[in-house]
C-alpha atoms as a PDB file:
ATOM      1  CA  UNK A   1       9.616  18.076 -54.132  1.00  0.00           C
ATOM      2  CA  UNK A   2      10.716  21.359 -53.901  1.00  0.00           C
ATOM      3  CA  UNK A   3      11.948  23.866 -56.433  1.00  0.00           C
ATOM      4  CA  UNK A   4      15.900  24.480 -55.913  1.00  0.00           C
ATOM      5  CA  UNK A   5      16.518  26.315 -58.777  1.00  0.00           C
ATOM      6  CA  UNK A   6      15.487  27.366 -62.060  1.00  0.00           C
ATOM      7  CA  UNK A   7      16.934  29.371 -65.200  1.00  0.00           C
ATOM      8  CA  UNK A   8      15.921  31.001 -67.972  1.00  0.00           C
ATOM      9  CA  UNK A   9      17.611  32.690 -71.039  1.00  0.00           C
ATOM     10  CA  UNK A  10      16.107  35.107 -73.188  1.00  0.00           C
ATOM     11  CA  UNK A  11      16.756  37.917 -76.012  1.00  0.00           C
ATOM     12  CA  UNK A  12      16.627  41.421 -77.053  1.00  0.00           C
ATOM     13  CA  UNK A  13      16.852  42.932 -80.742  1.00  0.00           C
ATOM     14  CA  UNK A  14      18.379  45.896 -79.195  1.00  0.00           C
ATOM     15  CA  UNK A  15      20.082  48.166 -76.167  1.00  0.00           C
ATOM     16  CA  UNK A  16      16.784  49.423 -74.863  1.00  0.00           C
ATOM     17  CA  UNK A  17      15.257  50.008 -71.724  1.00  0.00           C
ATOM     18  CA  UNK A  18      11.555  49.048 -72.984  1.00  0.00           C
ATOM     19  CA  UNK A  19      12.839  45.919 -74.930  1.00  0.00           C
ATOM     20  CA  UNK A  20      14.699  44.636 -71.652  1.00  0.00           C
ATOM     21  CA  UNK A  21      11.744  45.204 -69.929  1.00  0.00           C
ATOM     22  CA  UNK A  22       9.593  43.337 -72.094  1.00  0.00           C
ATOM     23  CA  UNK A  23      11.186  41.028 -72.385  1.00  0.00           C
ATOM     24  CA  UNK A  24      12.204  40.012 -68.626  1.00  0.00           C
ATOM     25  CA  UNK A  25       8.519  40.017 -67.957  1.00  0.00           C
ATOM     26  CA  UNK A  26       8.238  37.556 -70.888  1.00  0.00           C
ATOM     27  CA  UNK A  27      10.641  35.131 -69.362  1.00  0.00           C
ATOM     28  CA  UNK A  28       9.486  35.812 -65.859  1.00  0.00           C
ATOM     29  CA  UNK A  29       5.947  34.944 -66.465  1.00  0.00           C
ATOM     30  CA  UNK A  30       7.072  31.823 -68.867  1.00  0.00           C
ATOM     31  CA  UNK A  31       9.122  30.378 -66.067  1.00  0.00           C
ATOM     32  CA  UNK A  32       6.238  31.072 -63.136  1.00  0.00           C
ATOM     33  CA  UNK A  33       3.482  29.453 -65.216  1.00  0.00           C
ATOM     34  CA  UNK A  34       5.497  26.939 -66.445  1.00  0.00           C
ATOM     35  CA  UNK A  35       6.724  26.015 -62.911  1.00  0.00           C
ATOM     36  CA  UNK A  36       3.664  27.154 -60.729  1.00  0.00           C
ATOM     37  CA  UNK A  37       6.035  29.797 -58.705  1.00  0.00           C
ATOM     38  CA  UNK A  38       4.122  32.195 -57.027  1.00  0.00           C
ATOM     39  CA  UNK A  39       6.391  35.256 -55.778  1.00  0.00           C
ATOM     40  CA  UNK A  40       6.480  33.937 -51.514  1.00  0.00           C
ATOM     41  CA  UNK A  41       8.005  30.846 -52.972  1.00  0.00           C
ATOM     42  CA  UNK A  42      11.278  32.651 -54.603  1.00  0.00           C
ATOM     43  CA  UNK A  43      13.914  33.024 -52.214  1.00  0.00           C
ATOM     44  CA  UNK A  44      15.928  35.412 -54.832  1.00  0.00           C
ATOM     45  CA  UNK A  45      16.536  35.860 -58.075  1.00  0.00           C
ATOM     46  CA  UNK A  46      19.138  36.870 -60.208  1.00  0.00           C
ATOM     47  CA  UNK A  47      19.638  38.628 -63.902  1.00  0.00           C
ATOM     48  CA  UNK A  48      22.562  38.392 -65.665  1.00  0.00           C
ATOM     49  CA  UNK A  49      23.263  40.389 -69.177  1.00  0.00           C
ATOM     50  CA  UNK A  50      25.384  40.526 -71.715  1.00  0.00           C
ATOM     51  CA  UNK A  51      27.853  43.564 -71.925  1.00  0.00           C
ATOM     52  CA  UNK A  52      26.219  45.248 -74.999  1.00  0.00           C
ATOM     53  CA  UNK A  53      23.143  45.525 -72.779  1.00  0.00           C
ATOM     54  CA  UNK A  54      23.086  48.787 -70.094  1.00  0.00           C
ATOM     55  CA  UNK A  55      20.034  50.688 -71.224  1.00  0.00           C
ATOM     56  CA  UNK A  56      18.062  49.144 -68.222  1.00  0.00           C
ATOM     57  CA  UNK A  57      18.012  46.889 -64.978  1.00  0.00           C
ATOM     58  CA  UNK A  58      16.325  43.657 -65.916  1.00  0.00           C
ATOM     59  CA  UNK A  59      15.175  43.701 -61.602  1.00  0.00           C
ATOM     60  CA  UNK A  60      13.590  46.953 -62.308  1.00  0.00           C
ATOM     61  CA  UNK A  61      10.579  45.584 -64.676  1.00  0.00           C
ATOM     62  CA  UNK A  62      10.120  42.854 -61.760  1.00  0.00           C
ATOM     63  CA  UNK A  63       9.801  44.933 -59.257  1.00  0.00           C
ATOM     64  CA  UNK A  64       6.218  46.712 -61.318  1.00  0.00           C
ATOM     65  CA  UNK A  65       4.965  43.093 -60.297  1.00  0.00           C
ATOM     66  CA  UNK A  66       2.820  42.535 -57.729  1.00  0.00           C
ATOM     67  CA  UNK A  67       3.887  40.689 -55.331  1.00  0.00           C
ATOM     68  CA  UNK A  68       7.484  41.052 -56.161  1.00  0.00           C
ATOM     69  CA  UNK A  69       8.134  43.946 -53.777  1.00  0.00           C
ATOM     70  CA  UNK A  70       9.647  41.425 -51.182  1.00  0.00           C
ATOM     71  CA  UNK A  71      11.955  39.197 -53.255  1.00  0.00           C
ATOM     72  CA  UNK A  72      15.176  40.051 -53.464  1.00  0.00           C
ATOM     73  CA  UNK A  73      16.572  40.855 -56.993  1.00  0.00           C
ATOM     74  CA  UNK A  74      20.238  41.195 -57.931  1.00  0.00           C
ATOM     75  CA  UNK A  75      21.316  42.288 -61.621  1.00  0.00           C
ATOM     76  CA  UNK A  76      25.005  41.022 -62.882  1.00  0.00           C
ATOM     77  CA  UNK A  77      27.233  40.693 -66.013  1.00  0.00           C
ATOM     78  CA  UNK A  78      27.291  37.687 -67.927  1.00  0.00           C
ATOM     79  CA  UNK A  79      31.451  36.945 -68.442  1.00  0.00           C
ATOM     80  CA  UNK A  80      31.957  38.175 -71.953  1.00  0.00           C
ATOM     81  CA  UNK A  81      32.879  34.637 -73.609  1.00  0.00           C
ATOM     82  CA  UNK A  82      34.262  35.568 -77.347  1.00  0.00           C
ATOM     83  CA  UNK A  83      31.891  34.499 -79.943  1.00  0.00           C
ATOM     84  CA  UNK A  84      29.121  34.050 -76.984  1.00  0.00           C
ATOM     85  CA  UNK A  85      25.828  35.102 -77.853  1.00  0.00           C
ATOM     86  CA  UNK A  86      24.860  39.031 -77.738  1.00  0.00           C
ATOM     87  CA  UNK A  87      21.822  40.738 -76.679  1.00  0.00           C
ATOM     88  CA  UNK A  88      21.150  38.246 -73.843  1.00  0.00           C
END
């Protein structure tokens, strides 16, 4: 069967560009393995974060990937819900 969609959620102790790096390659590679993706079988993906987080472009740490060069990758805002979680 294929793969429609997957998501993954993930968090950073603060606004920097090296910890949102991190830790989008943490998530990416938890949600290949775990799903046996291999980069030709992603039509697109998308990264949301939360507002307190602008010190880097989540798509920018995917795109040191090999293999990656080819998928397209969108950043976005998460809706700032109050009392939603921060740092996400």
């Amino acid at each position: 069967m294929a793969t429609r969609g997957i998501r993954g959620a993930t968090t950073v102790d603060g606004n920097s560009a090296e910890g949102i790096r991190e830790r989008t390659l943490e998530l990416l590679e938890v949600l290949v393995g775990d799903n046996g993706l291999q980069p030709e079988d992603v039509a697109s993906a998308t990264f949301t974060v939360t507002d307190d987080l602008d010190a880097e472009f989540p798509a920018l740490a995917v795109r040191s990937l090999t293999g990656w060069e080819e998928v397209p990758l969108l950043c976005a805002r998460e809706i700032a819900v109050q009392g939603a979680l921060s740092g996400c």
